[in-house]
C-alpha atoms as a PDB file:
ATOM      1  CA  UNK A   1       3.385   0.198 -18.015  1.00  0.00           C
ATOM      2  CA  UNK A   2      -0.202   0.879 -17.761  1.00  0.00           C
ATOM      3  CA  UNK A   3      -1.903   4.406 -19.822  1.00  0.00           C
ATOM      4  CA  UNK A   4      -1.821   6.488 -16.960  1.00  0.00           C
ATOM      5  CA  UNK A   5      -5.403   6.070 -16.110  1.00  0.00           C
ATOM      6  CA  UNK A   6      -4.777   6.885 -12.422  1.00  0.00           C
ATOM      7  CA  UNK A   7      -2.031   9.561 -12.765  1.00  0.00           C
ATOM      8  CA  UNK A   8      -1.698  12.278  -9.818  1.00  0.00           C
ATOM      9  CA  UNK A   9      -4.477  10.522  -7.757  1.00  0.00           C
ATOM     10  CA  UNK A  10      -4.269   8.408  -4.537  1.00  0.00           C
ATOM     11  CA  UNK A  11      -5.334   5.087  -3.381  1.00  0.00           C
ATOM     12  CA  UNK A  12      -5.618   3.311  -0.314  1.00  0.00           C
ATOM     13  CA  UNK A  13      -6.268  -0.426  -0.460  1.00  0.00           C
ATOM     14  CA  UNK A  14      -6.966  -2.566   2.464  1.00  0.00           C
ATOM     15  CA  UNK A  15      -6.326  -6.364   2.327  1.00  0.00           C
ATOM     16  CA  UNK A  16      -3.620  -5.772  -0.193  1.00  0.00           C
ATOM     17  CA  UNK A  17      -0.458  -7.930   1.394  1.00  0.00           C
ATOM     18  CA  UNK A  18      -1.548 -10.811  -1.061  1.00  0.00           C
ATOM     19  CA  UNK A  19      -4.740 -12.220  -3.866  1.00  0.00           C
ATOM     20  CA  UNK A  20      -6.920  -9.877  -5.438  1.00  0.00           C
ATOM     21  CA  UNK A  21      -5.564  -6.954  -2.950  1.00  0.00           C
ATOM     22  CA  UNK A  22      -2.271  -7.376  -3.977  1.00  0.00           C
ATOM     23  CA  UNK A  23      -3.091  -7.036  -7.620  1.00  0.00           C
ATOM     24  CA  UNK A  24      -5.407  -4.226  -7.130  1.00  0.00           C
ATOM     25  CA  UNK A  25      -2.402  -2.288  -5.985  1.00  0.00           C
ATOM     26  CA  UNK A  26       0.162  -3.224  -8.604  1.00  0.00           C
ATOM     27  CA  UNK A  27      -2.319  -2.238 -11.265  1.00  0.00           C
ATOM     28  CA  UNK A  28      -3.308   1.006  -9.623  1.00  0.00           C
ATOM     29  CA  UNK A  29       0.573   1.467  -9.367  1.00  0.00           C
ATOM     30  CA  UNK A  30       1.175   0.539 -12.542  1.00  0.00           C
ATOM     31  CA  UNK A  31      -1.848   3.327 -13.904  1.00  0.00           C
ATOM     32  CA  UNK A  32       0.294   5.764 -12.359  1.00  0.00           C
ATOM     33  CA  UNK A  33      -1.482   6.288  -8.603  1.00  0.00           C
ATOM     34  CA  UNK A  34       0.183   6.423  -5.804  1.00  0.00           C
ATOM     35  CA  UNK A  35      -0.732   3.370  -3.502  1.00  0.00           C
ATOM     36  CA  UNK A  36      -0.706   2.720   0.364  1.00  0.00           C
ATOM     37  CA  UNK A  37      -0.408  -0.748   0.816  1.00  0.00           C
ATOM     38  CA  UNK A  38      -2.686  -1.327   4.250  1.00  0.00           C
ATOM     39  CA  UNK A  39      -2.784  -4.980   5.511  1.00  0.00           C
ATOM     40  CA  UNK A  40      -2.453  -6.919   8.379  1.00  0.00           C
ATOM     41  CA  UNK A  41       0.373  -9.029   7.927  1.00  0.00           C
ATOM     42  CA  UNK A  42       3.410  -7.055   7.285  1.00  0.00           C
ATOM     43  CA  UNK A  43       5.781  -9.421   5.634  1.00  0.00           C
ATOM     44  CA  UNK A  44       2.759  -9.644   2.648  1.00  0.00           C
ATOM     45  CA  UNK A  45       2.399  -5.595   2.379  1.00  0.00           C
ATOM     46  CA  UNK A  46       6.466  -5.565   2.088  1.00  0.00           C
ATOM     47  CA  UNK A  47       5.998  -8.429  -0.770  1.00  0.00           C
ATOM     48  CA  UNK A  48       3.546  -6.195  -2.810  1.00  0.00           C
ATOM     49  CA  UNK A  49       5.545  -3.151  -1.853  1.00  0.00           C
ATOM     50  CA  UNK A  50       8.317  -4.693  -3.125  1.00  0.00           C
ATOM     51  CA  UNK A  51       6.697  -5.822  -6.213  1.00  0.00           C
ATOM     52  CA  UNK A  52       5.280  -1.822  -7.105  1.00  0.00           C
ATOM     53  CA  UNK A  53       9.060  -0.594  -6.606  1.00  0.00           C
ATOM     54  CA  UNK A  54      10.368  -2.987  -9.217  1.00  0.00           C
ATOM     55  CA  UNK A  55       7.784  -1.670 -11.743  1.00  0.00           C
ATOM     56  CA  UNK A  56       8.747   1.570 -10.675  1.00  0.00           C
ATOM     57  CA  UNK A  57       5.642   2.485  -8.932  1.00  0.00           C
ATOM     58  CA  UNK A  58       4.785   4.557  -6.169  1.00  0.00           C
ATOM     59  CA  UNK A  59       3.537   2.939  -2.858  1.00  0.00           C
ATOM     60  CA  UNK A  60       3.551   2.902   1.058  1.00  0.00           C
ATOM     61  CA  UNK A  61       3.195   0.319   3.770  1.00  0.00           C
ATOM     62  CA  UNK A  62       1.140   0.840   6.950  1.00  0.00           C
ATOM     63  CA  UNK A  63       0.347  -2.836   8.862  1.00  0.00           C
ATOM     64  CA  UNK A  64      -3.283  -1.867   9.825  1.00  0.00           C
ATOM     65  CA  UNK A  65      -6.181  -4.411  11.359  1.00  0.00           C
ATOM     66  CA  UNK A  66      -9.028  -3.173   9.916  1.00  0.00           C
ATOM     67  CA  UNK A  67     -11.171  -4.810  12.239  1.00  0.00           C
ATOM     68  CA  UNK A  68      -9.824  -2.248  15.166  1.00  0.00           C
ATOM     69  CA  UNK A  69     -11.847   1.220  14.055  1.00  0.00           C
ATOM     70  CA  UNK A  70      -8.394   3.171  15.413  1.00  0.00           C
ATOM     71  CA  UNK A  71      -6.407   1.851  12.935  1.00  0.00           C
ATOM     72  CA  UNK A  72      -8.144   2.221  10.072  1.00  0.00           C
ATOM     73  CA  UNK A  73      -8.886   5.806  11.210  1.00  0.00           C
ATOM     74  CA  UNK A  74      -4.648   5.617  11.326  1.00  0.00           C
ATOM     75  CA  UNK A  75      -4.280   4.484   8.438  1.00  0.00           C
ATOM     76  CA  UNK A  76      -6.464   7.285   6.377  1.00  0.00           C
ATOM     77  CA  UNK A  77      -4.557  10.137   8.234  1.00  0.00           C
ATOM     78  CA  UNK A  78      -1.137   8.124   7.349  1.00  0.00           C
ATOM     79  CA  UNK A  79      -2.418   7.967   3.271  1.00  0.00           C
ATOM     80  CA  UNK A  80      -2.912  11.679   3.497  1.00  0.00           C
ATOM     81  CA  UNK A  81       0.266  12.796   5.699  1.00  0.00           C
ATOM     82  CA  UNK A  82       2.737  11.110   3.487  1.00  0.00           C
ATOM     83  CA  UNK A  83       0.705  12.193  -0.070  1.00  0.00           C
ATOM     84  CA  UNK A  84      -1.184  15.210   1.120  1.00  0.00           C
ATOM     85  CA  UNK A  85      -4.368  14.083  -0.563  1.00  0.00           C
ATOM     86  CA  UNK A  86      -6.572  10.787  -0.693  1.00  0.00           C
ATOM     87  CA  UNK A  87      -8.656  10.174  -3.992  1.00  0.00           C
ATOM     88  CA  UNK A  88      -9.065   6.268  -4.518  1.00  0.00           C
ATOM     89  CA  UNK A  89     -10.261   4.160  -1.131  1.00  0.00           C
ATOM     90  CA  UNK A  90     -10.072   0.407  -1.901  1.00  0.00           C
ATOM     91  CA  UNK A  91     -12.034  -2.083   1.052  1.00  0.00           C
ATOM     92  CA  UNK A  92     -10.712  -5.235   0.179  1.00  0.00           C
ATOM     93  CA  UNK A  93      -9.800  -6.908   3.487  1.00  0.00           C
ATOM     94  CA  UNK A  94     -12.073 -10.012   3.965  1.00  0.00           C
ATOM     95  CA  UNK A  95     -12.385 -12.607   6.534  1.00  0.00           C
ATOM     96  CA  UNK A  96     -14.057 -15.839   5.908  1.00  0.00           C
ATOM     97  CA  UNK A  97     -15.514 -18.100   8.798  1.00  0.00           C
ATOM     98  CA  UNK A  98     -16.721 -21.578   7.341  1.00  0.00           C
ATOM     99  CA  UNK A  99     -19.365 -23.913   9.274  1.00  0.00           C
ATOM    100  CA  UNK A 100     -22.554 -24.443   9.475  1.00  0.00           C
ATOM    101  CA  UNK A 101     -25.309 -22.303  11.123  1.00  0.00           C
ATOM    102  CA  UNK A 102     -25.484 -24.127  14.331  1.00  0.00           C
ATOM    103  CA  UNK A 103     -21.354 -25.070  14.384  1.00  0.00           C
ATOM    104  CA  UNK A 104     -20.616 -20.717  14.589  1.00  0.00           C
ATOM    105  CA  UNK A 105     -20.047 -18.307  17.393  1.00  0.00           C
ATOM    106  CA  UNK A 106     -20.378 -14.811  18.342  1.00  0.00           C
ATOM    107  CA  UNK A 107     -17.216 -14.558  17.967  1.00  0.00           C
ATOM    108  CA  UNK A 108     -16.785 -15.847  14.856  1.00  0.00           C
ATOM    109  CA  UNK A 109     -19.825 -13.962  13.909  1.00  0.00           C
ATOM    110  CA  UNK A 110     -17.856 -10.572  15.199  1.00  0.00           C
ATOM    111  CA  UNK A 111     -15.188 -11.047  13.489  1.00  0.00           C
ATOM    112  CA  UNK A 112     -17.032 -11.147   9.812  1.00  0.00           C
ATOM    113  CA  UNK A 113     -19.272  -7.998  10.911  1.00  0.00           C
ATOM    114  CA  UNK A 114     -16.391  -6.556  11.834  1.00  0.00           C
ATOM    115  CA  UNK A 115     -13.877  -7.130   8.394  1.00  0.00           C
ATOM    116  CA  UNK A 116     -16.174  -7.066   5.883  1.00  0.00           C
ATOM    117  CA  UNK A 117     -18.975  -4.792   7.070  1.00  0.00           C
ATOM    118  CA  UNK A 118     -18.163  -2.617  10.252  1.00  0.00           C
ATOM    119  CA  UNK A 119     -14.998  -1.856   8.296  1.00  0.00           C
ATOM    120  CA  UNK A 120     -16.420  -0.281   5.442  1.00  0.00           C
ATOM    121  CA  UNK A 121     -18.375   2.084   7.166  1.00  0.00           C
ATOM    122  CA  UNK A 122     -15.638   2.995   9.389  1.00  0.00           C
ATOM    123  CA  UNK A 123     -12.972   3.721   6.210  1.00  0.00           C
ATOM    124  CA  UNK A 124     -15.718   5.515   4.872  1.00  0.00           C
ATOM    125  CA  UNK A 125     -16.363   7.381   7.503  1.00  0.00           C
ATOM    126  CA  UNK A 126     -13.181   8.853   8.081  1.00  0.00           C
ATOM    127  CA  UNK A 127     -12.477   9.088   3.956  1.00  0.00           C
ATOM    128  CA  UNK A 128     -15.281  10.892   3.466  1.00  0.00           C
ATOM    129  CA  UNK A 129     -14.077  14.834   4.264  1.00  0.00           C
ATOM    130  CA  UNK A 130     -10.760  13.897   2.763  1.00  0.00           C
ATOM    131  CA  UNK A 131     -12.316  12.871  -0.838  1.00  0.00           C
ATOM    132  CA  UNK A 132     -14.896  16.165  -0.284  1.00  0.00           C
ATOM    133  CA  UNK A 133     -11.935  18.457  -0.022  1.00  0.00           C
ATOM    134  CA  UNK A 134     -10.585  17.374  -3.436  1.00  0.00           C
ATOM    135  CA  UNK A 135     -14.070  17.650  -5.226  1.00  0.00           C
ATOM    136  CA  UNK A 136     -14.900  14.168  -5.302  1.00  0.00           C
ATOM    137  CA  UNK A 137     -13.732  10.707  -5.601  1.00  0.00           C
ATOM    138  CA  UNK A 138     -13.526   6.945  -5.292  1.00  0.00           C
ATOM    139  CA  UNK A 139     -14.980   4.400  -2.192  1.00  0.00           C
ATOM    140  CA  UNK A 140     -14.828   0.667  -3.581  1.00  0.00           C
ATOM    141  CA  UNK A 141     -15.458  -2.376  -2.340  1.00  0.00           C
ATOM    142  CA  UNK A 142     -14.868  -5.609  -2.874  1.00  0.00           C
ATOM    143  CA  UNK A 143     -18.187  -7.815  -2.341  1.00  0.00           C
ATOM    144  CA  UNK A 144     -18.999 -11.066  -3.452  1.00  0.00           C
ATOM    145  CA  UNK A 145     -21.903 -13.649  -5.186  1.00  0.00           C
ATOM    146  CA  UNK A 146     -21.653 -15.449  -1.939  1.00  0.00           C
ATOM    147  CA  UNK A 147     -24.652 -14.095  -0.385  1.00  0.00           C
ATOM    148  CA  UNK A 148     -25.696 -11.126  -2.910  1.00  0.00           C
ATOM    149  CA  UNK A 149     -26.897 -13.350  -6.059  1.00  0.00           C
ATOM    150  CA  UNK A 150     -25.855 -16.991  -4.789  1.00  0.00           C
ATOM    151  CA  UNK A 151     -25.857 -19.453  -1.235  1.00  0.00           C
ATOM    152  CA  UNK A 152     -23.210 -21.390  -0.498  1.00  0.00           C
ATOM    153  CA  UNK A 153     -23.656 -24.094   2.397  1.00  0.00           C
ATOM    154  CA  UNK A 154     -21.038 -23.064   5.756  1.00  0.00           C
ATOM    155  CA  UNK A 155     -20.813 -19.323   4.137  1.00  0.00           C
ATOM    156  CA  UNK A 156     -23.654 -18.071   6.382  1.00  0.00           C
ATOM    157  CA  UNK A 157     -21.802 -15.421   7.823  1.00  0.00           C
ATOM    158  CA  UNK A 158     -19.549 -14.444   5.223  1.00  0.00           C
ATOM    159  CA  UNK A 159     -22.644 -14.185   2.682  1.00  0.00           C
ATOM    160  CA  UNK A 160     -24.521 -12.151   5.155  1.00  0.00           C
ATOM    161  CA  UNK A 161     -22.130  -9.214   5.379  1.00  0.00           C
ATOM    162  CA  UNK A 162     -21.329  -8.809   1.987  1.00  0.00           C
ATOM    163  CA  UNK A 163     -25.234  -8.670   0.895  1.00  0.00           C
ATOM    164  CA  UNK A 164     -24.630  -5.928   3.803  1.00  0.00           C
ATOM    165  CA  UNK A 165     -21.911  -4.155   2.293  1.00  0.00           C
ATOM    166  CA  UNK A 166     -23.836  -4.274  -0.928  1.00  0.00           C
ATOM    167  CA  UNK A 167     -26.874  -2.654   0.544  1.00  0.00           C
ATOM    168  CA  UNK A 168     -24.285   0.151   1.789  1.00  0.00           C
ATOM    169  CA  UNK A 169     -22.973   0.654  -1.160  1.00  0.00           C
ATOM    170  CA  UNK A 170     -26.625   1.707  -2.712  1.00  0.00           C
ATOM    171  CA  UNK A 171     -27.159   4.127   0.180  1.00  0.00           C
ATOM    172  CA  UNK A 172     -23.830   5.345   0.400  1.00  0.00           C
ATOM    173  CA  UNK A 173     -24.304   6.168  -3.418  1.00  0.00           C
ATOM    174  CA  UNK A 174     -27.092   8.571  -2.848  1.00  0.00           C
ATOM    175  CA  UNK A 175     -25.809  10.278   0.663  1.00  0.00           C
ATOM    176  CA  UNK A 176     -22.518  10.646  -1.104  1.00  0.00           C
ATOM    177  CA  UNK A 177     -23.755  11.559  -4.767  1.00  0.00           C
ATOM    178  CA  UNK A 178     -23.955  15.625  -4.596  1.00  0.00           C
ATOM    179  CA  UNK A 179     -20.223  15.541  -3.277  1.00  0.00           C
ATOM    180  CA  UNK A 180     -19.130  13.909  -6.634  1.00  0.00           C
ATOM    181  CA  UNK A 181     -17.918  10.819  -4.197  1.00  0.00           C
ATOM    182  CA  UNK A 182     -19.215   7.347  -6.596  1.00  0.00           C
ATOM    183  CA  UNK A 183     -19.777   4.608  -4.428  1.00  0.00           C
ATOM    184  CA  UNK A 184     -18.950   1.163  -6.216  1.00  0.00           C
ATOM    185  CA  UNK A 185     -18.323  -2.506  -5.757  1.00  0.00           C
ATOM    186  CA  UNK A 186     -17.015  -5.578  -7.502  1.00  0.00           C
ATOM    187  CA  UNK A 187     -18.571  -9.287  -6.665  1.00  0.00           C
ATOM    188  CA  UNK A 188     -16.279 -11.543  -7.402  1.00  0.00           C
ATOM    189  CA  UNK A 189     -16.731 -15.646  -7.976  1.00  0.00           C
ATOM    190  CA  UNK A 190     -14.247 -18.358  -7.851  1.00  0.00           C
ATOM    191  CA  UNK A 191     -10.948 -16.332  -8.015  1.00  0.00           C
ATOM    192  CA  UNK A 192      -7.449 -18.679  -8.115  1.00  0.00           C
ATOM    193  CA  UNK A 193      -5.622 -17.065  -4.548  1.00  0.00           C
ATOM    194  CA  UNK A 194      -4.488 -17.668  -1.738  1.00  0.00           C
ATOM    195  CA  UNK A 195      -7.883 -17.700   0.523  1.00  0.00           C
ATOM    196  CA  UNK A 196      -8.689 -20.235  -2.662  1.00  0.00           C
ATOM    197  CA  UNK A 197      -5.663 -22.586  -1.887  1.00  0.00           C
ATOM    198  CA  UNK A 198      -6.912 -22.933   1.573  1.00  0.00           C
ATOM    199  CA  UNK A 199     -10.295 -24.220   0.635  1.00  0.00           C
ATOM    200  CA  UNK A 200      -9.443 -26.759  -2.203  1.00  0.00           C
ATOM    201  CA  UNK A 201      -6.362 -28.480  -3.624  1.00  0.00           C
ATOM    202  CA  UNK A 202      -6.007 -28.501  -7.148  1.00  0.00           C
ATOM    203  CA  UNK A 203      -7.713 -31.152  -7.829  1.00  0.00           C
ATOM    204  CA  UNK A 204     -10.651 -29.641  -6.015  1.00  0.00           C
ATOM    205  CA  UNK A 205     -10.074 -26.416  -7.884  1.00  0.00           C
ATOM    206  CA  UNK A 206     -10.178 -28.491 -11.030  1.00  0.00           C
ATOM    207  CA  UNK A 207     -13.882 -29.400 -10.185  1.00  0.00           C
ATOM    208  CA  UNK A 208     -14.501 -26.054  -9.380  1.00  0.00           C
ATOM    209  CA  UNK A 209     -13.252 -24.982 -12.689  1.00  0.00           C
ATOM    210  CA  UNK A 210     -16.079 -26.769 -14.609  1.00  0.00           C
ATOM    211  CA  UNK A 211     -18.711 -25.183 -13.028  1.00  0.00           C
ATOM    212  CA  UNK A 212     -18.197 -21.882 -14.355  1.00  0.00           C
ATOM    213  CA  UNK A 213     -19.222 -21.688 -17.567  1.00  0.00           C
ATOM    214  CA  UNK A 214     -15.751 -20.335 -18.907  1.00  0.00           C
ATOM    215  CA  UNK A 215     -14.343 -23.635 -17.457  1.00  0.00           C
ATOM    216  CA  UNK A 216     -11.210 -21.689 -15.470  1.00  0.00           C
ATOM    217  CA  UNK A 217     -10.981 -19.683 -11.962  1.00  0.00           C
ATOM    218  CA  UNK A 218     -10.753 -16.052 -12.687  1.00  0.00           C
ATOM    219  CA  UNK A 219      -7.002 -14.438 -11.621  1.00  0.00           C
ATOM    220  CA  UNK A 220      -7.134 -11.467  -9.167  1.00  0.00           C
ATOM    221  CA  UNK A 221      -6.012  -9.532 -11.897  1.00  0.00           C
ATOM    222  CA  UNK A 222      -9.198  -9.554 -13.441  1.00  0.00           C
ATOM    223  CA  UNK A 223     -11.447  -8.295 -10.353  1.00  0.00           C
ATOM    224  CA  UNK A 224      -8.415  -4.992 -10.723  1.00  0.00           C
ATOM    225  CA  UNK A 225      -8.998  -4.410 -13.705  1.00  0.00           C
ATOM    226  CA  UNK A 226     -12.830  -4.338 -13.242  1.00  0.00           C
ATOM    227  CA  UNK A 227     -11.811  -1.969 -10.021  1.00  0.00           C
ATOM    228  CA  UNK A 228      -9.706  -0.173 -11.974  1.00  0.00           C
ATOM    229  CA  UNK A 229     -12.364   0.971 -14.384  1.00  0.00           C
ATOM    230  CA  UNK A 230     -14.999   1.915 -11.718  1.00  0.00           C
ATOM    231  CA  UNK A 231     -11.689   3.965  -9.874  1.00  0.00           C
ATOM    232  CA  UNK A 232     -11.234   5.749 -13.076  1.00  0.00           C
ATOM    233  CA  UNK A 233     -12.656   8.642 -14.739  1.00  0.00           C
ATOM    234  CA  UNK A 234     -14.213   6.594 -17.524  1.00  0.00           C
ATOM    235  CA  UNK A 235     -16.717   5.893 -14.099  1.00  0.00           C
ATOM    236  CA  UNK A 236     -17.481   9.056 -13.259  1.00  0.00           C
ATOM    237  CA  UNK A 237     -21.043   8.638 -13.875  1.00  0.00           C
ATOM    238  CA  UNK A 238     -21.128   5.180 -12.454  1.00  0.00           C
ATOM    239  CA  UNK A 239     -22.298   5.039  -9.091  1.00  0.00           C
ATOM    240  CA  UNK A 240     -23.965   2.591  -6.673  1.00  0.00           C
ATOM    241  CA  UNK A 241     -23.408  -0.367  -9.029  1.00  0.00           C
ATOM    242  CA  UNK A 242     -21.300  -3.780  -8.477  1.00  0.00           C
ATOM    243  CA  UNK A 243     -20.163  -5.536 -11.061  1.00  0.00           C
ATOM    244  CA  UNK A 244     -19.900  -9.342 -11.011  1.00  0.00           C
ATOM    245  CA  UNK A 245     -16.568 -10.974 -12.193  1.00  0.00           C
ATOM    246  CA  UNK A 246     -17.471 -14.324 -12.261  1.00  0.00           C
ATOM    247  CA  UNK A 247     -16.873 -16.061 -15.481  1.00  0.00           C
ATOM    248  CA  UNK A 248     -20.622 -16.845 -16.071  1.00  0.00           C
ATOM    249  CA  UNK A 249     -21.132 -18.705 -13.029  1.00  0.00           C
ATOM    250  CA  UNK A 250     -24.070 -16.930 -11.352  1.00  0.00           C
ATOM    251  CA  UNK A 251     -25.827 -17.367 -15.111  1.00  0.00           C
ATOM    252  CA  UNK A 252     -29.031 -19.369 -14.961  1.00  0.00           C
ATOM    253  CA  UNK A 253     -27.536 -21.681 -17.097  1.00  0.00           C
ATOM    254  CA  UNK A 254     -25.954 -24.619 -16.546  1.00  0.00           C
ATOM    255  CA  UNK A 255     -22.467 -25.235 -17.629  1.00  0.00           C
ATOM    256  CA  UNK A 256     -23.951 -28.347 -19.727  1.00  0.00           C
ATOM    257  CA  UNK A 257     -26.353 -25.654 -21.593  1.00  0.00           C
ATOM    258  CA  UNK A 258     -23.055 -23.919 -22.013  1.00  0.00           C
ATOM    259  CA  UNK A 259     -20.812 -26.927 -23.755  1.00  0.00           C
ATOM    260  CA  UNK A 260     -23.505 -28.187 -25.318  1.00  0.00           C
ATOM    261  CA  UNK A 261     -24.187 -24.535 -26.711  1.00  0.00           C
ATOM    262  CA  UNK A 262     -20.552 -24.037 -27.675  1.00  0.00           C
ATOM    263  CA  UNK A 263     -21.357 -25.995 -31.174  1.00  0.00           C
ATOM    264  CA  UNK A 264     -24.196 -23.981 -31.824  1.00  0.00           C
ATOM    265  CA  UNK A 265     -23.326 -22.398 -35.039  1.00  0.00           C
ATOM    266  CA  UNK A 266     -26.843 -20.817 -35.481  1.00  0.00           C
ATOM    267  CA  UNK A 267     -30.008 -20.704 -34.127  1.00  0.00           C
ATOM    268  CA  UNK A 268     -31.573 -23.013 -36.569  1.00  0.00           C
ATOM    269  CA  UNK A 269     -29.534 -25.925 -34.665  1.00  0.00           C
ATOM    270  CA  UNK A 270     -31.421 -25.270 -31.413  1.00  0.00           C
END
């Protein structure tokens, strides 16, 4: 069990049915919140659902597509019907459309507005007198390098909305700061889930691997943890900030510099 960090509070989490949703949900389970479980694809919610009730957590499903504005608007009321208060809002949902500039459509273009940008306005929007009524509290995101700090050829569309939803986070952070609401993101790099499996084998994800410094793929355990600090009250005075989970990838230096600076034993050697 986890210290209790998130005791009495709760959390909403969109995109949570499987990857770095799912495991932001067990661990704010496991800290003691109470968690509803929104995603698209039922049969994943009931998986992570299931998952919360075997560590003897607290959690709800509600099948939401947070690309419809109804539904999420649905899904806030649901959070606060069945626990009577909302505290922690999670935006985690994410679509990715791959191709080059000219290969994309307006459709495809929609669609990635829609997820990862439209979306968190829109759960913000109707979060917002819900987290004022209890004093303050929690809207987090889940951003990316792709597009904030790094380009990625065929991630045109994905990198422009979260450098989007990063420059929402900064204004939300001030609009939202005299109501005790922080406003907060994580930017995660080459994380080992599901969305991963479907872009490289793992022999591909091997390559990958050695160009992050740290020589691994991060788990999606470690972007919750990093959420779970910025959802706690150790973060209280953290606010329009993202913090990159990347295992030194976005570092200027190369992960040569870095082996070849692993038998550095002192500066003298340089």
């Amino acid at each position: 069990m986890g210290l209790n960090r998130l005791r009495g509070k709760t959390a909403i989490v969109t995109g949570s049915g499987q990857g770095i949703g799912a495991a932001i949900a067990r661990v704010f389970a496991d800290e003691g919140a109470k968690v509803v479980i929104a995603t698209r694809t039922e049969s994943h919610g009931q998986a992570t659902l299931s998952d919360i009730i075997a560590a003897k957590g607290e959690a709800a499903l509600r099948v939401v597509d947070v690309g419809v504005a109804a539904e999420i608007e649905q899904a806030v009321s649901f959070a606060v019907s069945r626990y009577g208060k909302l505290d922690i809002v999670v935006h985690n949902a994410a679509s990715f459309a791959a191709g080059m500039v000219e290969e994309l459509d307006d459709a495809l273009l929609e669609e990635s507005l829609s997820v990862n940008l439209k979306a968190a306005f829109r759960l913000s929007k109707a979060a917002i007198p819900h987290l004022r009524r209890r004093g303050g509290g929690r809207l987090l995101f889940t951003s990316s390098v792709t597009g904030p700090r790094v380009a990625m050829p065929g991630a045109s569309y994905y990198a422009a909305s979260k450098s989007g939803l990063n420059g929402f986070i900064r204004t939300a952070a001030i609009e939202l700061a005299r109501d005790r609401i922080t406003v907060n993101g994580v930017e995660p790099g080459f994380i080992k889930t599901p969305a991963m499996n479907l872009l490289a084998d793992e022999e591909g994800q091997r390559v990958m691997a050695k160009y992050v410094p740290i020589g691994a793929l991060g788990r999606p355990e470690d972007i919750a943890y990093a959420m779970l600090y910025l959802a706690s009250d150790e973060a209280s005075y953290v606010t329009g900030q993202t913090i990159v989970v990347d295992g030194g990838s976005t570092l200027p230096e190369s992960p040569t510099f870095a082996d070849e600076a692993a038998g550095v034993k002192s500066l003298d050697q340089i």
